[in-house]
Each structure stands twice: as structure tokens, then as C-alpha cells.
Protein backbone atom coordinates (compact mmCIF):
# COMPACT_ATOMS: atom_id res chain seq x y z
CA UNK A 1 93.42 105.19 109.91
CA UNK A 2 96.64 104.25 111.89
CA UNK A 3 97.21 101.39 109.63
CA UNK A 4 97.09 103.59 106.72
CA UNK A 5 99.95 106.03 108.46
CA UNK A 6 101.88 103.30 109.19
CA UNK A 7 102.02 102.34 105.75
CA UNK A 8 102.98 105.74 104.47
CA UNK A 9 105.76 105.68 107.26
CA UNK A 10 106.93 102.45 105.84
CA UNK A 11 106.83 103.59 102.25
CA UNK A 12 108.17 107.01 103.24
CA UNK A 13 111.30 105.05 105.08
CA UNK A 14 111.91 102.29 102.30
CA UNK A 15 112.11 105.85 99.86
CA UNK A 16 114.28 106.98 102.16
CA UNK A 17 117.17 103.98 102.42
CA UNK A 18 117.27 104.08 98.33
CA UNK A 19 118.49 107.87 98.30
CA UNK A 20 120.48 108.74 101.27
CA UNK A 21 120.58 112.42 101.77
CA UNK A 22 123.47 111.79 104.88
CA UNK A 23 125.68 108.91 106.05
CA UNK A 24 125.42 107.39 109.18
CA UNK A 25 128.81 107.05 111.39
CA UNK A 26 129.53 103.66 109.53
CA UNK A 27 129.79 105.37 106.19
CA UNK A 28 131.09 107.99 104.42
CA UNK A 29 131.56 109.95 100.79
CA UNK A 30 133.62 112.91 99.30
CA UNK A 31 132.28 115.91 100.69
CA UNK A 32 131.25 117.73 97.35
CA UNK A 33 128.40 114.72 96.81
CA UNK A 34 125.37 115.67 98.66
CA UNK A 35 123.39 112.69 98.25
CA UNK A 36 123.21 109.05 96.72
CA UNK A 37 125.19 106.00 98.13
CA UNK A 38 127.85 106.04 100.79
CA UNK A 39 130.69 104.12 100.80
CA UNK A 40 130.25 101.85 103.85
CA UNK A 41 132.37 100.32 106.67
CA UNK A 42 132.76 96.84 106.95
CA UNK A 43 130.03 95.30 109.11
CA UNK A 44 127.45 97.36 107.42
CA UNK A 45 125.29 97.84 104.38
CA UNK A 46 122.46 99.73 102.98
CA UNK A 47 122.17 103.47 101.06
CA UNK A 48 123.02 105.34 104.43
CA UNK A 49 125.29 102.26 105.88
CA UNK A 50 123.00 102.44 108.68
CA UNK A 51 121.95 98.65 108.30
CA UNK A 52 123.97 96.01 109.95
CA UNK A 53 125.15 92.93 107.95
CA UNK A 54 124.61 90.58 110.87
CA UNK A 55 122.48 91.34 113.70
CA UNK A 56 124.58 90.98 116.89
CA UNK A 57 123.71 91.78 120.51
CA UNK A 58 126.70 94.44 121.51
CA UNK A 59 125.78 96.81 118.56
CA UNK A 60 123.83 100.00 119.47
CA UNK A 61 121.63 99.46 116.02
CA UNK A 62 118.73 97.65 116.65
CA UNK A 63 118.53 94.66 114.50
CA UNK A 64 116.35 96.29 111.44
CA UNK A 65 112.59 94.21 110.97
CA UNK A 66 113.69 92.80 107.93
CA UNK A 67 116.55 90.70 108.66
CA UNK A 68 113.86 88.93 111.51
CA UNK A 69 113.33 85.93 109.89
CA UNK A 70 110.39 83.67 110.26
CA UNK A 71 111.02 80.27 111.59
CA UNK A 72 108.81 77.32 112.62
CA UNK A 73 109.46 74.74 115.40
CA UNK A 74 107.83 71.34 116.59
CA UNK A 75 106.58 71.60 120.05
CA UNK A 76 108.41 67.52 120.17
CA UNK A 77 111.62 69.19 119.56
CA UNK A 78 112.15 71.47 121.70
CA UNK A 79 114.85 71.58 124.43
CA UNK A 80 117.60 72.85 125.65
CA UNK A 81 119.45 73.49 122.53
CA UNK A 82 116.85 75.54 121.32
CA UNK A 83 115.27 76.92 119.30
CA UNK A 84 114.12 79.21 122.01
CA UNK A 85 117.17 80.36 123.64
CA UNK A 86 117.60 79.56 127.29
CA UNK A 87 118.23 82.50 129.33
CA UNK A 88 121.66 81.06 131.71
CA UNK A 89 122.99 82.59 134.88
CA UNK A 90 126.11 83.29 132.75
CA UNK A 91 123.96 85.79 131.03
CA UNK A 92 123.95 87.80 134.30
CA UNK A 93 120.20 86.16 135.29
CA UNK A 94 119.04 85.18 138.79
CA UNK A 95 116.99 81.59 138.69
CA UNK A 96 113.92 83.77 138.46
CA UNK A 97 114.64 85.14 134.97
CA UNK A 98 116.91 81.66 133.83
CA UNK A 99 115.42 78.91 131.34
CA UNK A 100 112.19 79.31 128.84
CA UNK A 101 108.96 80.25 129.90
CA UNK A 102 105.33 79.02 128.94
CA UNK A 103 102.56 81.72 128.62
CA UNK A 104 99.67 79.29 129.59
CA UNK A 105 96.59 79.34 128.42
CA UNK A 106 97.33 81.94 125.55
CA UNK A 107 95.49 80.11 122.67
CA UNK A 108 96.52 80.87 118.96
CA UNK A 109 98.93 83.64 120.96
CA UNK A 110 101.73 83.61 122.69
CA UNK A 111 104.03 80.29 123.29
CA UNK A 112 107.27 80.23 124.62
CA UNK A 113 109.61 83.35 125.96
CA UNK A 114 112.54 83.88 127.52
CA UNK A 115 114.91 86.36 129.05
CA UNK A 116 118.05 85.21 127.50
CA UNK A 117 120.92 87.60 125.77
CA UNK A 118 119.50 88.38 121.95
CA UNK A 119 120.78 89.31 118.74
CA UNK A 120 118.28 92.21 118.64
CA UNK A 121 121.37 94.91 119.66
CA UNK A 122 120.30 98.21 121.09
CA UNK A 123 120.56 96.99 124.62
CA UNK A 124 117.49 94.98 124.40
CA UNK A 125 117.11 90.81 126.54
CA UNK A 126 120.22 92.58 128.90
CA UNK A 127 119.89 92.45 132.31
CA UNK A 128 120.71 96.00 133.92
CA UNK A 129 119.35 97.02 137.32
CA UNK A 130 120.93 100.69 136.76
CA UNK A 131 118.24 101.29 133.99
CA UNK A 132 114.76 102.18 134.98
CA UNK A 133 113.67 99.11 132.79
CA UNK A 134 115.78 96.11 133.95
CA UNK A 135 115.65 94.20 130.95
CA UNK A 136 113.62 95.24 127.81
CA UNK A 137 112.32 91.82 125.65
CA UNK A 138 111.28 92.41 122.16
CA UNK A 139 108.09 90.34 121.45
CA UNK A 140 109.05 89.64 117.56
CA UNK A 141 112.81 89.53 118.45
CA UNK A 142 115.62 86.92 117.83
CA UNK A 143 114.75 83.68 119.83
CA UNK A 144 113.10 85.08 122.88
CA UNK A 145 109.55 84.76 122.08
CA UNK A 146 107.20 82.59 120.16
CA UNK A 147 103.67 82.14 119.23
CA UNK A 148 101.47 78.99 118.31
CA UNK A 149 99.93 80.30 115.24
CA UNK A 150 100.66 83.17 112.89
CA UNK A 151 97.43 84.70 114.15
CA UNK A 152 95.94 88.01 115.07
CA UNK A 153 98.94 88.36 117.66
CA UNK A 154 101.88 87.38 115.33
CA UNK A 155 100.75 90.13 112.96
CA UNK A 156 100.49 92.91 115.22
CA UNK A 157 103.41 92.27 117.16
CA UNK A 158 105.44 93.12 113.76
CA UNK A 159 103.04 95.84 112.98
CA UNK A 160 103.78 97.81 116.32
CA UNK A 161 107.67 95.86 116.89
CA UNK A 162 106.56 94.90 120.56
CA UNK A 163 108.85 95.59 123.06
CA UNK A 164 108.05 95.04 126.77
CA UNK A 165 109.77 96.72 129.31
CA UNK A 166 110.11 95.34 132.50
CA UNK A 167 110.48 98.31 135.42
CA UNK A 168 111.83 95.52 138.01
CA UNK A 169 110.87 95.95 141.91
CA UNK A 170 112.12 94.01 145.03
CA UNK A 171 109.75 92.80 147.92
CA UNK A 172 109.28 96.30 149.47
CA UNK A 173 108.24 97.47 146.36
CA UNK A 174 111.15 99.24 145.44
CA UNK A 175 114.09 99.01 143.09
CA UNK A 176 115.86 95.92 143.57
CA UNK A 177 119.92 96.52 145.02
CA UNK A 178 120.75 93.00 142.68
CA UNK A 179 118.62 91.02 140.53
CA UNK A 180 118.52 88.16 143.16
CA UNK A 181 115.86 90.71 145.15
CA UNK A 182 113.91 90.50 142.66
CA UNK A 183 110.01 89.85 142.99
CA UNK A 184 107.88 91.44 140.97
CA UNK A 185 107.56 93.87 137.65
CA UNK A 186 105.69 96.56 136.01
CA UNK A 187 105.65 95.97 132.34
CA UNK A 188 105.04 98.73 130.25
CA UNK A 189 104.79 98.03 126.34
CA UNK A 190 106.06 100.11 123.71
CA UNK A 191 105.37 100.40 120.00
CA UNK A 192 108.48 100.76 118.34
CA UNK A 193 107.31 101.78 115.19
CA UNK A 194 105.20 104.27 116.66
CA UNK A 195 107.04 105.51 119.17
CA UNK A 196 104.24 105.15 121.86
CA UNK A 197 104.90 103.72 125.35
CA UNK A 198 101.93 102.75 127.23
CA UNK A 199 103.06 104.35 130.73
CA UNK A 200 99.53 104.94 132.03
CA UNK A 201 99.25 101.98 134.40
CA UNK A 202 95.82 103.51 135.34
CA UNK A 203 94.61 102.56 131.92
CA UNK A 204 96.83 99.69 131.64
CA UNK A 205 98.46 98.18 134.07
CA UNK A 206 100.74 94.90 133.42
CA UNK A 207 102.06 93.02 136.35
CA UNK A 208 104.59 90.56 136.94
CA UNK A 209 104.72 88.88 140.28
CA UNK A 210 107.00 85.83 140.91
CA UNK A 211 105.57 82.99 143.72
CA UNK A 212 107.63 81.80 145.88
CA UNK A 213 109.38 78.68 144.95
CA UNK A 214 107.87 74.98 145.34
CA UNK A 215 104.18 77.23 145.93
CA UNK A 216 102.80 76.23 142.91
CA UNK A 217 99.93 73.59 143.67
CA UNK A 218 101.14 72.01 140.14
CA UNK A 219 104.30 73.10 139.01
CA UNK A 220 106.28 73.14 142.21
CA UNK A 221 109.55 72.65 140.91
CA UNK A 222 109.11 75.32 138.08
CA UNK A 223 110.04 79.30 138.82
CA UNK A 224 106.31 80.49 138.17
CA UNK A 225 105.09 84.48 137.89
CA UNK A 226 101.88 85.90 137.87
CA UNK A 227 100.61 87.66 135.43
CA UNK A 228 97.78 89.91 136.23
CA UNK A 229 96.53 92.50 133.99
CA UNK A 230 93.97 95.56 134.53
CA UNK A 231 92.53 98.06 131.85
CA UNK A 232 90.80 101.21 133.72
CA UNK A 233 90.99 99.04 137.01
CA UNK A 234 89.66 96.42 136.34
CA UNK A 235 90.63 92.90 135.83
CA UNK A 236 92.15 92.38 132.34
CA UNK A 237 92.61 88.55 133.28
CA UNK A 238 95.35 86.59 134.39
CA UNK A 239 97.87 83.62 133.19
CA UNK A 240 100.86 82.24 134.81
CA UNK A 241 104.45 82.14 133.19
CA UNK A 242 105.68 78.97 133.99
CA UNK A 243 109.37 77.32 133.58
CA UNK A 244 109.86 74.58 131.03
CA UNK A 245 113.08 74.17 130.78
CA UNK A 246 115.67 76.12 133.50
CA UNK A 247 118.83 77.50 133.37
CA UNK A 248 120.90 74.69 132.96
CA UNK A 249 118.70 73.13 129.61
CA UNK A 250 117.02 70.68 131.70
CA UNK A 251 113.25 70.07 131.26
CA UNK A 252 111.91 70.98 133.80
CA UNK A 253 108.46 68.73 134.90
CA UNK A 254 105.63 68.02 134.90
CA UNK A 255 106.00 71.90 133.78
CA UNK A 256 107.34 70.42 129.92
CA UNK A 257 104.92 68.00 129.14
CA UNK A 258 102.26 70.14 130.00
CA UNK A 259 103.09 72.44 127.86
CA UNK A 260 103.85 69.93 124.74
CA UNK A 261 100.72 68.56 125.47
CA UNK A 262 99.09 71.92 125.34
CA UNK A 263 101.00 72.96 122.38
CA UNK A 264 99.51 69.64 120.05
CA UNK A 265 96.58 70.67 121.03
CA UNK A 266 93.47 72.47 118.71
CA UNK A 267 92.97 75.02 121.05
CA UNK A 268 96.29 76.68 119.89
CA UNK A 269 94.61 77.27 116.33
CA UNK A 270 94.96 76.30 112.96
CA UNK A 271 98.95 74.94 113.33
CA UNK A 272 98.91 72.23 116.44
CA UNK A 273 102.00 71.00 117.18
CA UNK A 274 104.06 73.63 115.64
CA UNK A 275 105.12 77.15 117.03
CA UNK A 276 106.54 80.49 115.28
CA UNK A 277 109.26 82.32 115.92
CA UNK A 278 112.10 85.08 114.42
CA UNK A 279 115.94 84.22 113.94
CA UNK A 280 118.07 87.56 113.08
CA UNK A 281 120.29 87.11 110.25
């Protein structure tokens, strides 16, 4: 039934940007026309002018779904010129956040992510300890998260618009006084298009929790967090996000070929060797 609603919302918005009823604050029309087309400001398009023509990260418009466009990359070619952006410490990252990051052991999901600065606009992949979510990462954003196969995962992600917010904490548990306390996250996910947030940690709880550097028995010289997960208390399972390539572009070992080599492999589904992602235009 949701799916159904959703589709009404989507025909009931795509209705709406063809007859524009008011202008946003980038547009404008004489004041004795009540509806149709506004006359829009440069930078920005559509029936309401409410639609950026490029997606950039200082505007306070989110980058609209549509101008998210699909790419596909070769596990061989990535580095640290892309096409996952590397989050840098110029972006206002400690080392903990800096680099890309493998989601192991994900399957046909998840790939590659990383915390770096985004064309996605509305604030979102920038770092800001005086918000109650540090830093909130869209999941089918510009060039901060990737998946091995258009799967189940790729599909939903779009369906909902993802977006993970991470509620940062330092090693007492609290909120962190600069991002270079920083240990540990709750991450509470929100459906954009449905305007839910799942706050309930009781029901589901998402956890970050970084280990301490060089702990790793295997990838000792990557940054490496935990990732735990519970549903109704109990164990949801758990995966480690592990550093590829750090802040500087370097790959980071044996961290990258581990992943490569995972990334080739069947178990990532139908696509091996090749990994999806979202460019905004």
C-alpha cells in the first residue's frame, strides 16, 4: 500500500511543477497572474523556479532526485581521483571521517562511502558539531555512496531518498567539544520522501563505533568503525567500515586490495567488478 501512496505523491508533485500556483523566492510574475509559469532567476529553472540548474553544495535546495544521475565505475579504477569523492581534512574532517570507506561484507548492497563535502545542498556530507546530527550523508547522493549491484538496496534507497544521520558522541558518551573527540555515533535514518525518521533506537538502533587505531587484527593501518546494529534488542548483525583510501588519496593497504578483490567477486551479484553510483548535474 505505501508503494502505491508514494506513487500518487510522485504523480501528485510532477502535476504540481507543470502548473505553479506560487513562486518560490528565485522567481517571480506580475501580480494580477495567479498561476502558470514564473519568470525565474538565474541559477534556477522549473514552473515554480524552485529547481536548481546545477546542484551545488552551499545552496539551501536540496539537489532534486532527478538531476542524480546514475553512473557506473570499475572496482580497477578506483582511486584517489575518484569517482567516490575522498572526504580531506580541508573539508573540516578529523582522520576518523577522512578518505573512502568499504562496507564489508555487504553483498549485492552497499560498496563504497564517504564523508566528503557533496553537491547534494541543504546542508547535507557537512561536518557541524553545533547540530544535533554532526554530519547527515545521503545514501543515493552525489559521490558519497555506492553499491555493487543495482539490487534490492539501490532501488529502495531512491524510493525512500536515504539519508543517515549521524548524532556524533565523544568517549564519555557525550557530545563531542571538536570532531577530533570523536568516537562513536548513533545513526538514525530518515526517509526523505516520506518524511519518517526512525528515532526509536529501541526498535532500531544503528551504531557507529570507531577502534582505536593500528587495533585492527587485519587492517591496522586503516581508520576502521564498527558497525553494530539491533532491531527490538537484539542483534541485527554487524560489519566493519574500513578505510581504502585516506585523506590524502593514498590507498591505503592491504585495506584496497581487499576490497577490489572483494568487489570482482560473484558474491557482489549479478555486476562483478563494477559498482553504482549518482553524480548531480
Amino acid at each position: 500500500m505505501w508503494k502505491a501512496s508514494f506513487a500518487l505523491l510522485l504523480c501528485h508533485a510532477s502535476a504540481a511543477s507543470a502548473w505553479c500556483w506560487s513562486c518560490s523566492a528565485h522567481g517571480e510574475r506580475a501580480w494580477w497572474v495567479f498561476s502558470g509559469d514564473c519568470q525565474c532567476k538565474d541559477g534556477w529553472e522549473g514552473s515554480c523556479c524552485d529547481v536548481p540548474v546545477t546542484c551545488t553544495n552551499g545552496m539551501d535546495t536540496m539537489c532534486p532526485q532527478h538531476k542524480l544521475v546514475e553512473h557506473k565505475g570499475k572496482c580497477a579504477d578506483l582511486d584517489g581521483s575518484g569517482p567516490i569523492s575522498v572526504g580531506k581534512a580541508a573539508m573540516g574532517l578529523p582522520p576518523s571521517l577522512q578518505g573512502i570507506f568499504w562496507l564489508t561484507e555487504q553483498g549485492d548492497s552497499s560498496a563504497l562511502m564517504s564523508f566528503a563535502t557533496s553537491n547534494d545542498g541543504a546542508g547535507l556530507s557537512t561536518l557541524d558539531l553545533s547540530k544535533e546530527f554532526g554530519i547527515e550523508v545521503r545514501v543515493g547522493g552525489d559521490r558519497v555512496w555506492s553499491f555493487h549491484d543495482k539490487a534490492t538496496s539501490w532501488g529502495l534507497v531512491a524510493a525512500l531518498d536515504l539519508i543517515y544521520k549521524f548524532k556524533f558522541e565523544n568517549a564519555a558518551g557525550e557530545a563531542p567539544a571538536s570532531a577530533d573527540e570523536i568516537t562513536a555515533a548513533q545513526i538514525i535514518p530518515e526517509g526523505h520522501n516520506l518524511g519518517i525518521s526512525l528515532t526509536a533506537t529501541n526498535i532500531l538502533n544503528f551504531r557507529a563505533e570507531l577502534a582505536p587505531m593500528g587495533s585492527h587484527a587485519r587492517y591496522n593501518s586503516s581508520v576502521v568503525w564498527g558497525r553494530p546494529s539491533s532491531v527490538l534488542g537484539f542483534s541485527g548483525g554487524y560489519y566493519d567500515l574500513v578505510q581504502v583510501v585516506d585523506g590524502n588519496g593514498n590507498k591505503v593497504q592491504p585495506a584496497f586490495d581487499d576490497w577490489a578483490m572483494y568487489c570482482n567477486s560473484p558474491t557482489t551479484g549479478g555486476t562483478p567488478g563494477d559498482f553504482f553510483y549518482r553524480v548531480a548535474q
